[in-house]
N, C-alpha and C. Protein backbone atom coordinates (compact mmCIF):
# COMPACT_ATOMS: atom_id res chain seq x y z
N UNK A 1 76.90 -66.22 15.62
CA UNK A 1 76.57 -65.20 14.65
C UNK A 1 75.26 -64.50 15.00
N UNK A 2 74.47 -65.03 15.85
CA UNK A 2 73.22 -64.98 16.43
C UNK A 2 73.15 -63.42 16.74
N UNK A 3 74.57 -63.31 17.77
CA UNK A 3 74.49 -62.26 18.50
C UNK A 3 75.17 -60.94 17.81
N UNK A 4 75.69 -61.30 17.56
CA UNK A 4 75.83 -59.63 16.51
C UNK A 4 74.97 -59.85 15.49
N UNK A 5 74.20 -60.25 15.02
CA UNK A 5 72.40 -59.82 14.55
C UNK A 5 72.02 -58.66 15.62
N UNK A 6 71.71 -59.75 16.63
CA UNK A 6 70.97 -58.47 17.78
C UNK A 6 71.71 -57.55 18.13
N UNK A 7 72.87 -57.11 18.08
CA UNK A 7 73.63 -56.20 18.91
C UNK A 7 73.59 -55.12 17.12
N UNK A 8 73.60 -55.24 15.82
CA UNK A 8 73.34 -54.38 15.27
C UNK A 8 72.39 -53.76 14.85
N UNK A 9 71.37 -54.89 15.19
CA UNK A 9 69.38 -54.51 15.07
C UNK A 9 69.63 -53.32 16.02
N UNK A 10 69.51 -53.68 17.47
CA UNK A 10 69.52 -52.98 18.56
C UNK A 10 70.13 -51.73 18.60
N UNK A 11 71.71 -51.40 17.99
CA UNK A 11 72.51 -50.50 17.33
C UNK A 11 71.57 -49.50 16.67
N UNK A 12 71.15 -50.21 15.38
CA UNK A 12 69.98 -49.17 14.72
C UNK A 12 69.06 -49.03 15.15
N UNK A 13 67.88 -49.44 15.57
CA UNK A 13 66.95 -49.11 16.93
C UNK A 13 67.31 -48.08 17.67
N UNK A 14 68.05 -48.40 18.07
CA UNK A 14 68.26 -47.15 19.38
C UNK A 14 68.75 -45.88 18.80
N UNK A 15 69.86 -46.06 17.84
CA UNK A 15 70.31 -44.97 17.12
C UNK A 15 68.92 -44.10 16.73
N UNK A 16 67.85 -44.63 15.91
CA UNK A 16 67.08 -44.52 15.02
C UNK A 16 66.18 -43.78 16.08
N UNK A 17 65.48 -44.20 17.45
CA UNK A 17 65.11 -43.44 18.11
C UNK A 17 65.33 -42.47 19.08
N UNK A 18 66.41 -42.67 19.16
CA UNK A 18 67.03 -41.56 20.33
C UNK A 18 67.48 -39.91 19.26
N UNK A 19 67.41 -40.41 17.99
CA UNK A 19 67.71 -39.19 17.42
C UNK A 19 66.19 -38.64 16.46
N UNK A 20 65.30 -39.76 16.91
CA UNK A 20 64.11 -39.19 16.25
C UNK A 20 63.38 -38.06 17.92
N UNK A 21 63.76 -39.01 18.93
CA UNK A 21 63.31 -38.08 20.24
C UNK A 21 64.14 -37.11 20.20
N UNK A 22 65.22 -36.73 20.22
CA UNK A 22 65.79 -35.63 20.11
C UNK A 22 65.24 -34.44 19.09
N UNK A 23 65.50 -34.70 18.14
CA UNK A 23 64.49 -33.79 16.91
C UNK A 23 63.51 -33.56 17.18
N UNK A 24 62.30 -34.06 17.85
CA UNK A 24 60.76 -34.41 18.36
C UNK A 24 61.60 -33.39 19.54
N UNK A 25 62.22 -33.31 20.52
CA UNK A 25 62.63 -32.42 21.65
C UNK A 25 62.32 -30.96 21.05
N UNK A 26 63.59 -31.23 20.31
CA UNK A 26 64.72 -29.82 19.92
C UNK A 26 63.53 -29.21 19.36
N UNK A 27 62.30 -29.80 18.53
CA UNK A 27 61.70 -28.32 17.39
C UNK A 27 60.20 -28.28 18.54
N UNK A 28 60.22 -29.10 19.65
CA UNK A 28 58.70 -28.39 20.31
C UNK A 28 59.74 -27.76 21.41
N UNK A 29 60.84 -27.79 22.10
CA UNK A 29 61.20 -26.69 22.69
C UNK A 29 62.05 -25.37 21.86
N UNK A 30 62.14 -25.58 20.26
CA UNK A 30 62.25 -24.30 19.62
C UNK A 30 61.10 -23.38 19.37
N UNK A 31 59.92 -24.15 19.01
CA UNK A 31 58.66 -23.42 18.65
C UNK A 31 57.94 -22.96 19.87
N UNK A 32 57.70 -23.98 21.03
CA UNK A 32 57.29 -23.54 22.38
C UNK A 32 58.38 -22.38 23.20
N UNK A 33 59.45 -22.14 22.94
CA UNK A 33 60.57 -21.52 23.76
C UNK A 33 60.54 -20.15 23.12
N UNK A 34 60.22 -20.25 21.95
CA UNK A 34 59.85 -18.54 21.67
C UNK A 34 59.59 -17.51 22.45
N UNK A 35 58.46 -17.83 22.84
CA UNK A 35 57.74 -17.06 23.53
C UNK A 35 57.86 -16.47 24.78
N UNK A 36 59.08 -17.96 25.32
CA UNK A 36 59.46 -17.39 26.66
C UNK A 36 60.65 -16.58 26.59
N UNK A 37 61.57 -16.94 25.64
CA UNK A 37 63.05 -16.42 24.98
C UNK A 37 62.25 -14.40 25.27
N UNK A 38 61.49 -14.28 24.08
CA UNK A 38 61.27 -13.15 23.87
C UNK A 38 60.76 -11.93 25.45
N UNK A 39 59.81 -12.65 25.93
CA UNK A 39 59.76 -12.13 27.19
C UNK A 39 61.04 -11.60 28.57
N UNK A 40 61.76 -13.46 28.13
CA UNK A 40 63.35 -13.31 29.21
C UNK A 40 64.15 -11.74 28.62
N UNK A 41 64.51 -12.17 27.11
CA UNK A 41 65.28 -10.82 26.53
C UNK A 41 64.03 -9.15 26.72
N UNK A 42 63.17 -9.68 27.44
CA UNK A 42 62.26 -8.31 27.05
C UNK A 42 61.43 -7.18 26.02
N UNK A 43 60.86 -8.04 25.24
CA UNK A 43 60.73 -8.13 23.71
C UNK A 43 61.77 -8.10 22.90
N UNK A 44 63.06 -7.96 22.87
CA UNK A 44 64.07 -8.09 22.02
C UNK A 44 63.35 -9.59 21.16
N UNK A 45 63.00 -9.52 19.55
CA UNK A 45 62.76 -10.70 19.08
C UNK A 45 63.82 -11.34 18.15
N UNK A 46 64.74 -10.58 17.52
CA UNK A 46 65.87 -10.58 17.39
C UNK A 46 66.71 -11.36 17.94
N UNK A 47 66.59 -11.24 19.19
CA UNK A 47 68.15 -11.62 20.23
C UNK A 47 67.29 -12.93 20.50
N UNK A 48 65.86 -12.95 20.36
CA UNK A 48 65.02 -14.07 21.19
C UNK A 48 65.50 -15.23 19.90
N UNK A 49 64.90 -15.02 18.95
CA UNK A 49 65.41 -15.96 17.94
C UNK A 49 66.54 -16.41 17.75
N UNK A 50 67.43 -15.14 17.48
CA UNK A 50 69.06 -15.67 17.68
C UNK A 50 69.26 -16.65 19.01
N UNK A 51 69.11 -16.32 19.83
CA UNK A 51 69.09 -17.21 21.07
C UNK A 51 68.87 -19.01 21.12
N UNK A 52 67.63 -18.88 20.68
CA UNK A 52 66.52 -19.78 20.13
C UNK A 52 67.35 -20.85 19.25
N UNK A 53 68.02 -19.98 18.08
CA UNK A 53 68.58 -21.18 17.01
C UNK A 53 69.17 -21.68 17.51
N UNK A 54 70.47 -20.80 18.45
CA UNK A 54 72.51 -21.41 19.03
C UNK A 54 71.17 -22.63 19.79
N UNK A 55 70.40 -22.00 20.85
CA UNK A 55 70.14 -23.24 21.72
C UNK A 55 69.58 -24.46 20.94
N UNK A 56 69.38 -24.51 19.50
CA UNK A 56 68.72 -26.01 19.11
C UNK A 56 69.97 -26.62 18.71
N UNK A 57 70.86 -26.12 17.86
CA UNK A 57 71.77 -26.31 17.52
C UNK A 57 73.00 -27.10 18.21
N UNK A 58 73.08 -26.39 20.00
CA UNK A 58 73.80 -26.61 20.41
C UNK A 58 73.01 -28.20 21.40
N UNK A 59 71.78 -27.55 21.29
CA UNK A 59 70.80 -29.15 21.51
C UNK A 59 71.37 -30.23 21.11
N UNK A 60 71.37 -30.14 19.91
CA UNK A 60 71.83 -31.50 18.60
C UNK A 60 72.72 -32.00 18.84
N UNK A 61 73.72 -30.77 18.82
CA UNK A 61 75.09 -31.71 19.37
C UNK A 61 75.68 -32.20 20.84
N UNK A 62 75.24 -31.49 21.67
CA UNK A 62 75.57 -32.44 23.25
C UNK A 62 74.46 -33.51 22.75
N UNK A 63 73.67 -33.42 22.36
CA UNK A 63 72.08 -34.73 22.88
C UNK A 63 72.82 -35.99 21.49
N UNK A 64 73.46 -35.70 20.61
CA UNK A 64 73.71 -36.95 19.30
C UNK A 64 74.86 -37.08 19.39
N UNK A 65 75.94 -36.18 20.03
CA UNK A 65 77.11 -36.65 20.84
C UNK A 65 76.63 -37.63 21.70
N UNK A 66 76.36 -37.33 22.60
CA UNK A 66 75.74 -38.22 23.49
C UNK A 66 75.47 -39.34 23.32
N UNK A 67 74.22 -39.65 22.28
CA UNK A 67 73.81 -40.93 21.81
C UNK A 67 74.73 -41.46 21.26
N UNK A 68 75.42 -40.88 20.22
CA UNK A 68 76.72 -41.52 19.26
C UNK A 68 77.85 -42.39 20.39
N UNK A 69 78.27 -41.36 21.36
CA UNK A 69 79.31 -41.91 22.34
C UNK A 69 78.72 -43.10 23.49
N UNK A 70 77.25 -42.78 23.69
CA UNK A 70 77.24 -43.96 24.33
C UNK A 70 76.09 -45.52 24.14
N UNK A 71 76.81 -45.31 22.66
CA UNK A 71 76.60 -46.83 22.03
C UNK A 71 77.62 -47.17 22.08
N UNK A 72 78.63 -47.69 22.61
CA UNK A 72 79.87 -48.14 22.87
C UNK A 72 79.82 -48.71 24.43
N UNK A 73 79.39 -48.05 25.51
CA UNK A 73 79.38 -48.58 26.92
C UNK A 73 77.85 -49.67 27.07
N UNK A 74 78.75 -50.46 27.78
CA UNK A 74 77.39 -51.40 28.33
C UNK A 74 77.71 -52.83 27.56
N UNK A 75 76.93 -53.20 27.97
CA UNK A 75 77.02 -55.48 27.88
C UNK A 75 76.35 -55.06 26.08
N UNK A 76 77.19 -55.56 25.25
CA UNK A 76 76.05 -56.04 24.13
C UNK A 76 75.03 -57.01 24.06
N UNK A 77 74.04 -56.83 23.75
CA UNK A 77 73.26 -57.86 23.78
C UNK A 77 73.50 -59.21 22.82
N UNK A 78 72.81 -59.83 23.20
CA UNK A 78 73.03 -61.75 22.06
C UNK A 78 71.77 -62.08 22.08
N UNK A 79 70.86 -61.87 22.78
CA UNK A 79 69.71 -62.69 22.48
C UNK A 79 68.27 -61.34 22.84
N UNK A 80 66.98 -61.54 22.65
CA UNK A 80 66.21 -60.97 22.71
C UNK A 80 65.71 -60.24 23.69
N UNK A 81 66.33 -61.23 25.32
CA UNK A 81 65.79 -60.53 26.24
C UNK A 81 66.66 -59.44 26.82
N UNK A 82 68.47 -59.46 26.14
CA UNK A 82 69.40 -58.33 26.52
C UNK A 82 68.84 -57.47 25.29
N UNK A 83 68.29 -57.41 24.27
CA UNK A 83 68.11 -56.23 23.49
C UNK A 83 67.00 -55.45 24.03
N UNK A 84 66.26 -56.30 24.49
CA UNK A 84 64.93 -55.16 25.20
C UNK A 84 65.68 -54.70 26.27
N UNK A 85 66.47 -55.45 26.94
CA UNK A 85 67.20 -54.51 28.10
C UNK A 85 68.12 -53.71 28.06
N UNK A 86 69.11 -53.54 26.70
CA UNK A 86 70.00 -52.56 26.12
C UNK A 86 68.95 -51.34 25.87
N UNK A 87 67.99 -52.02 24.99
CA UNK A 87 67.61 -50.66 24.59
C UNK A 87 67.05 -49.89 25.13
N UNK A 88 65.84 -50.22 26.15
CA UNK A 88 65.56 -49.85 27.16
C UNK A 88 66.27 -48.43 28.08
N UNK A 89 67.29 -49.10 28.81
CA UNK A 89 68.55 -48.71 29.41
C UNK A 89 69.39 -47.36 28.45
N UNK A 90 69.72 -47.96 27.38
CA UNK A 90 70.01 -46.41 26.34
C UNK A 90 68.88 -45.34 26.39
N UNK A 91 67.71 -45.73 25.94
CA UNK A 91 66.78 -44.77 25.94
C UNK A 91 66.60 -44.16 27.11
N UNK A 92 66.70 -44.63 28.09
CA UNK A 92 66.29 -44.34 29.33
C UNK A 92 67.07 -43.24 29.83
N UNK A 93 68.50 -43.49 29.29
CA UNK A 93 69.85 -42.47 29.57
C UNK A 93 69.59 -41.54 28.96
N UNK A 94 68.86 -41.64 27.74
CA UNK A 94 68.73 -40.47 27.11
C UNK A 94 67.74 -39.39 26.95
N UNK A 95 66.54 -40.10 27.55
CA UNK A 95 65.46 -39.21 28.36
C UNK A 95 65.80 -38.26 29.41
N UNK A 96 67.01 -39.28 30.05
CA UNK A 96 67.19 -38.14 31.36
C UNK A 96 67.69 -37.06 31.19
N UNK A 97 68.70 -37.58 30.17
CA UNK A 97 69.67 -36.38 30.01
C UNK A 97 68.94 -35.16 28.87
N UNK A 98 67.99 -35.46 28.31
CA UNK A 98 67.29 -34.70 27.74
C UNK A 98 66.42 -33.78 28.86
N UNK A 99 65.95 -34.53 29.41
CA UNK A 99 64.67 -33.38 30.63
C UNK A 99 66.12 -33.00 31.20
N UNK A 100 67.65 -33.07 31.47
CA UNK A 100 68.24 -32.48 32.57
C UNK A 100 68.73 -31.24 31.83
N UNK A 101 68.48 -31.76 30.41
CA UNK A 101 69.29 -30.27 29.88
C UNK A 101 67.66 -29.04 29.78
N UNK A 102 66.97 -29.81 29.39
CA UNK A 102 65.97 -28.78 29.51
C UNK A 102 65.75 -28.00 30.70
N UNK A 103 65.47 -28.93 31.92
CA UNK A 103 65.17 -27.86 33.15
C UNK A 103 66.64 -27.14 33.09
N UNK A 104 67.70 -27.02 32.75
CA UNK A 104 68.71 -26.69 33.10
C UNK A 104 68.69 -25.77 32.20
N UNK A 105 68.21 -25.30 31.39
CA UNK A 105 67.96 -24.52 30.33
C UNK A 105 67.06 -23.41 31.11
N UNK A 106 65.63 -23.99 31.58
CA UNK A 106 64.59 -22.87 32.06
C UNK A 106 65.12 -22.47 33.28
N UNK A 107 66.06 -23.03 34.17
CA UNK A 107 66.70 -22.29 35.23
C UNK A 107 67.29 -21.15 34.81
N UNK A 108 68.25 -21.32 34.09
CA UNK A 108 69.08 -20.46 33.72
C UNK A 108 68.57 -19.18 33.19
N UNK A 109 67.69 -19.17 32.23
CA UNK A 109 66.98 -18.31 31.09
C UNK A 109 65.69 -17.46 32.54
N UNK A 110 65.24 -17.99 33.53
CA UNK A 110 64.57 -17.80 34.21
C UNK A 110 65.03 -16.53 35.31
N UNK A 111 66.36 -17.39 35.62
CA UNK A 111 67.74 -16.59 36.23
C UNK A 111 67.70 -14.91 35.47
N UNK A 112 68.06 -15.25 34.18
CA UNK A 112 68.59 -13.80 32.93
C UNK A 112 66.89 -13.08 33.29
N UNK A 113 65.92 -13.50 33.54
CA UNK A 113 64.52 -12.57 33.20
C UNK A 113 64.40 -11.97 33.89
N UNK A 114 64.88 -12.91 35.24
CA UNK A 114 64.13 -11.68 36.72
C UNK A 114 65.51 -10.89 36.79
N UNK A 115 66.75 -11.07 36.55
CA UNK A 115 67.70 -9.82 36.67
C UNK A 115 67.24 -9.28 35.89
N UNK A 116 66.88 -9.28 34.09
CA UNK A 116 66.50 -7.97 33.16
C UNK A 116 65.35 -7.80 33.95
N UNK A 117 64.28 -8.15 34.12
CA UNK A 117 63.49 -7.42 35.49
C UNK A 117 63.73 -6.50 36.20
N UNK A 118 64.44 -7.47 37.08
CA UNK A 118 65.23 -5.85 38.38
C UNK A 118 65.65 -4.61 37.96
N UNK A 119 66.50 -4.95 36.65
CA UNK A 119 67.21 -3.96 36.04
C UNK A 119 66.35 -2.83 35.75
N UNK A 120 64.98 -3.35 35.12
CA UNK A 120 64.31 -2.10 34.20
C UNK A 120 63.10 -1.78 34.99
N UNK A 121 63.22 -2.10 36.29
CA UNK A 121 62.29 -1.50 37.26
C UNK A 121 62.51 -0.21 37.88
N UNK A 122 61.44 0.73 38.06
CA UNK A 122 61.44 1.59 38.42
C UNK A 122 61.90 1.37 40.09
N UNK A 123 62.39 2.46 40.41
CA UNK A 123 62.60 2.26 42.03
C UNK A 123 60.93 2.28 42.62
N UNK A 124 60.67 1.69 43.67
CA UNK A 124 59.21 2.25 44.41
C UNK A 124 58.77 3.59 44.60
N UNK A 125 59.65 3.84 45.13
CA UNK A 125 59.44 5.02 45.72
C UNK A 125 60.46 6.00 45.57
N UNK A 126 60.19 7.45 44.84
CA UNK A 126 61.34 8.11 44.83
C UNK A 126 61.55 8.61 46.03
N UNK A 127 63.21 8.65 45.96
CA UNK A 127 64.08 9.41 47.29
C UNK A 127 62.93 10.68 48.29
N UNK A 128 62.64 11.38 47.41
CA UNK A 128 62.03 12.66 47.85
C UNK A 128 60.57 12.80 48.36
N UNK A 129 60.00 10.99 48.06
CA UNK A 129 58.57 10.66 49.07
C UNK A 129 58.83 10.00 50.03
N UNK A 130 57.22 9.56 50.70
CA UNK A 130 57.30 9.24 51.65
C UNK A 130 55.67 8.70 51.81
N UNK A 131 55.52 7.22 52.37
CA UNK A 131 54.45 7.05 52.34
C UNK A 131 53.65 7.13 53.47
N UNK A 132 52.71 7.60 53.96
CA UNK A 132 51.91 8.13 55.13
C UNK A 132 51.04 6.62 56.05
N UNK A 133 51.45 6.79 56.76
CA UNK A 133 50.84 5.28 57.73
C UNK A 133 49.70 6.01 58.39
N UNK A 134 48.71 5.10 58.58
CA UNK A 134 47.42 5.17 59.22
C UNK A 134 47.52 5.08 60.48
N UNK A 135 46.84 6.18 61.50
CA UNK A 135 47.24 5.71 62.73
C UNK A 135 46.24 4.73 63.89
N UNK A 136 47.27 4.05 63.99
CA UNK A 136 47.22 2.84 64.97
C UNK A 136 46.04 3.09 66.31
């Protein structure tokens, strides 16, 4: 009976922090991501915010999917020294996959800035100049 003690301590533990780090994620890369959102869209603040929410939103649910589905894989623990190593090991999965969605986030959004970039750049040089070289 020992061991399902620890395997539902551990259960709530991990539950309890992997969705407090997530929340702790999701609102300092909503409040910090502003700023870059708005710049990527090109002051659009509108589209930056709209943007901003789908991405916390859609945060929540891959990142507590996630946690939810994988409390089910892995050795349950029975005694004290598999719960530090369950939990450990969960958290650990879930750090990663947290920094993988983030950089995978600023790639992308990084991607959309420098094309709206390109887009709203002037050409260098119009067709009808010509720039004069110094002679050699």
């Amino acid at each position: 009976m020992a061991g399902v003690t620890y395997t539902v301590w551990a259960y709530g533990f991990y539950l309890a922090v992997s969705v407090g780090l997530t929340i702790w994620v999701a609102r300092t890369l909503h409040k910090n991501g502003r700023i870059f959102l708005v710049d990527t869209f090109l002051g659009n603040e509108k589209l930056a915010d709209s943007v901003n929410h789908l991405l916390v939103v859609g945060f929540y649910l891959i990142n507590i999917g996630y946690v939810t589905l994988a409390l089910k894989y892995g050795d349950k623990p029975v005694n004290l020294e598999e719960t530090i190593e369950f939990f450990s090991t969960k958290i650990g999965l879930v750090l990663i996959v947290l920094g993988v969605m983030h950089f995978f986030n600023l790639y992308v959004f990084s991607r959309v800035r420098r094309r709206a970039l390109i887009e709203n750049e002037p050409p260098p040089v119009r067709p009808q100049e010509f720039l004069q070289t110094r002679p050699a």
